[in-house]
C-alpha atoms as a PDB file:
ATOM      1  CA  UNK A   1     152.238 287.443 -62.134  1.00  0.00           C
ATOM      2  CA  UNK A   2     153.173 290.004 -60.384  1.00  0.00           C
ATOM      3  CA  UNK A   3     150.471 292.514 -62.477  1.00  0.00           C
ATOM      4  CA  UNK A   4     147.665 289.766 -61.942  1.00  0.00           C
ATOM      5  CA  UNK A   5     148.249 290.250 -58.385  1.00  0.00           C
ATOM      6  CA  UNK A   6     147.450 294.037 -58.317  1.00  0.00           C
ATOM      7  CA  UNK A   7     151.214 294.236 -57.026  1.00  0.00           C
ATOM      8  CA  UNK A   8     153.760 297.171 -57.865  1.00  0.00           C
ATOM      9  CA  UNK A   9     157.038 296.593 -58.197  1.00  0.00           C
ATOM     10  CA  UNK A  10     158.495 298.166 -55.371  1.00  0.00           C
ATOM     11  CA  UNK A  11     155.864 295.664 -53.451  1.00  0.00           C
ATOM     12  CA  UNK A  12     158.053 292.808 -55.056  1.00  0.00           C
ATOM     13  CA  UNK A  13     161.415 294.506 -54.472  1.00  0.00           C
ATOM     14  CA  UNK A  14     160.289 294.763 -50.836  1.00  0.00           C
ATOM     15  CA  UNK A  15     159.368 291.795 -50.125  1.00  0.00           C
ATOM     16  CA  UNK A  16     162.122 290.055 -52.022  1.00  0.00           C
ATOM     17  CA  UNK A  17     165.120 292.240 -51.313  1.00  0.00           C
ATOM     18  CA  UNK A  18     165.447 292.884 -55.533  1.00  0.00           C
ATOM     19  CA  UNK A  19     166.284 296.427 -56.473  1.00  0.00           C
ATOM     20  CA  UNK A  20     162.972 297.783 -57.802  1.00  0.00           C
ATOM     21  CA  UNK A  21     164.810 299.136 -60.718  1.00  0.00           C
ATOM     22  CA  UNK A  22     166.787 295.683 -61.213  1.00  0.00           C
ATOM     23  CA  UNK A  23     162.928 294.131 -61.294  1.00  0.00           C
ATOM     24  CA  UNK A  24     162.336 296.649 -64.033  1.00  0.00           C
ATOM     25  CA  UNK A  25     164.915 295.571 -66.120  1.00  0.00           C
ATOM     26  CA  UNK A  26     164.124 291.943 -65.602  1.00  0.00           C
ATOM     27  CA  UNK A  27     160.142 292.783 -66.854  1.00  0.00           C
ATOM     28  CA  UNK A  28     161.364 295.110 -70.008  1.00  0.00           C
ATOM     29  CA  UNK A  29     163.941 291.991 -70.657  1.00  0.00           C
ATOM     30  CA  UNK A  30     166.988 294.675 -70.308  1.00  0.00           C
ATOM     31  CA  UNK A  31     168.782 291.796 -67.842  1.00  0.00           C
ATOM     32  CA  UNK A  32     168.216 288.353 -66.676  1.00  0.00           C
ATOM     33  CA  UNK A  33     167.694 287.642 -63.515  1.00  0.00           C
ATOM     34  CA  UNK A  34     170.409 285.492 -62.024  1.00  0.00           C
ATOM     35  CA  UNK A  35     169.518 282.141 -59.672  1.00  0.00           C
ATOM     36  CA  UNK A  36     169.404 284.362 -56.605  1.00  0.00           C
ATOM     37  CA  UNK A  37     166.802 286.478 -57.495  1.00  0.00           C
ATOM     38  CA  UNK A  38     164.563 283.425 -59.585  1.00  0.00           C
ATOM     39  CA  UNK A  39     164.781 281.374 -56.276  1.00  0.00           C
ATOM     40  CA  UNK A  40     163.328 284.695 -54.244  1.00  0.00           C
ATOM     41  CA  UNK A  41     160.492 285.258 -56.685  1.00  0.00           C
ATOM     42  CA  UNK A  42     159.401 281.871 -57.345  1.00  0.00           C
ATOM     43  CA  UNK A  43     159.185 281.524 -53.438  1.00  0.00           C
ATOM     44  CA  UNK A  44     157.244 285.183 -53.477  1.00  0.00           C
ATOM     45  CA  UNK A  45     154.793 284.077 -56.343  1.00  0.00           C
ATOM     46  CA  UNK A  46     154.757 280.279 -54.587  1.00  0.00           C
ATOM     47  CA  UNK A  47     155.900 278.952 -57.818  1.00  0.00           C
ATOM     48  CA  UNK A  48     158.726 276.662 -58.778  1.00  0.00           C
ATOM     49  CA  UNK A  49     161.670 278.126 -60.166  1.00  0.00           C
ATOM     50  CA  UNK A  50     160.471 275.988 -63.925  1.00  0.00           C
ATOM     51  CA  UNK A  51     157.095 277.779 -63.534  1.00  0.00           C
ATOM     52  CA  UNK A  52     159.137 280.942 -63.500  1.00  0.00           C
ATOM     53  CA  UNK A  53     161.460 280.615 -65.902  1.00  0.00           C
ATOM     54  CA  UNK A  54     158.782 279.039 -68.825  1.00  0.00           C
ATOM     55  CA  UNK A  55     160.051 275.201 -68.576  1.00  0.00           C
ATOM     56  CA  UNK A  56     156.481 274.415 -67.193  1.00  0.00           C
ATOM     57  CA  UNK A  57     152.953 275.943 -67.437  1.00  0.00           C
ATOM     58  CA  UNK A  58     152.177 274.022 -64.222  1.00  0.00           C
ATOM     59  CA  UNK A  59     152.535 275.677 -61.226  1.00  0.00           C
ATOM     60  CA  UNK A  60     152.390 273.551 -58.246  1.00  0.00           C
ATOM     61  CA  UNK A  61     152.419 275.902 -54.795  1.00  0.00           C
ATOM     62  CA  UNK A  62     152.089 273.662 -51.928  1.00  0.00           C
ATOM     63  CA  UNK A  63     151.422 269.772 -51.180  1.00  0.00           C
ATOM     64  CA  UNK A  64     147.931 270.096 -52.257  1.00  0.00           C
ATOM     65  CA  UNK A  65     148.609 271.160 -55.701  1.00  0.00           C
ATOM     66  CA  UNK A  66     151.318 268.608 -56.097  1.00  0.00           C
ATOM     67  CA  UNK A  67     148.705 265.880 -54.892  1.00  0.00           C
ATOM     68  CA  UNK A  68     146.176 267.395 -57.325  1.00  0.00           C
ATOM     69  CA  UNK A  69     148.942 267.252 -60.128  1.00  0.00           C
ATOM     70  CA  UNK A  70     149.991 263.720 -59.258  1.00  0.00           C
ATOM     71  CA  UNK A  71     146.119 262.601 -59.468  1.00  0.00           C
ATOM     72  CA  UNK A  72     145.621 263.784 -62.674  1.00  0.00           C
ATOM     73  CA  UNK A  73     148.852 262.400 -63.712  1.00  0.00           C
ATOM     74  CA  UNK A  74     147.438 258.867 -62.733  1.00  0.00           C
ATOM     75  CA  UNK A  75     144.191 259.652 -64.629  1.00  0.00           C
ATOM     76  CA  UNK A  76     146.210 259.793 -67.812  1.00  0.00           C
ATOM     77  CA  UNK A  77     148.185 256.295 -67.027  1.00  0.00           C
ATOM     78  CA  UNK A  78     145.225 254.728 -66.572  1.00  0.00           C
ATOM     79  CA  UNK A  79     143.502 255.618 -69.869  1.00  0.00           C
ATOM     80  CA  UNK A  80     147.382 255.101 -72.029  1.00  0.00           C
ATOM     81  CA  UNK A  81     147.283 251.897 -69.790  1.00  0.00           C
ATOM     82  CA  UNK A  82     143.623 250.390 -71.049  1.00  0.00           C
ATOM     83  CA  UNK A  83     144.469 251.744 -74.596  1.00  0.00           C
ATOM     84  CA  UNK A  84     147.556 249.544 -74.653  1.00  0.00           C
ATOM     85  CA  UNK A  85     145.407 246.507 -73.115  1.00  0.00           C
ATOM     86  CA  UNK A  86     142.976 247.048 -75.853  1.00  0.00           C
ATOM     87  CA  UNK A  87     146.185 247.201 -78.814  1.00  0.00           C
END
């Protein structure tokens, strides 16, 4: 994310308060990063922490996205729902 963003990483560790060598090591997969430092970049990136960490591929940034999310999620009820109606 951070390189789709044209960002550096002393531009993260700035803004986040994470050593810039400590973000190295995260990238380069030398360390983990602990809770701390996933809750600060998730809310850099405006990402959830499960975004961030792989659990999801969708990343929901504000209300809008969650209301875009949750109509889509509908959408695919409603055609599980009329294929069960049909069975």
């Amino acid at each position: 994310m951070r390189e789709d963003r044209d960002l550096r990483q002393v531009d993260v560790a700035q803004a986040t308060g994470i050593d810039q060598k400590t973000l190295s090591n995260y990238e380069t997969g030398r360390t983990n990063p602990d809770s701390y430092a996933i809750v600060r970049l998730a809310e850099f990136f405006g990402v959830s922490c499960d975004y961030l960490l792989g659990v999801t591929d969708r990343s929901i940034r504000d209300a809008e996205d969650a209301l875009r999310e949750l109509e889509e999620i509908k959408g695919r009820i409603a055609v599980v729902e009329r294929f069960l109606k049909r069975g």
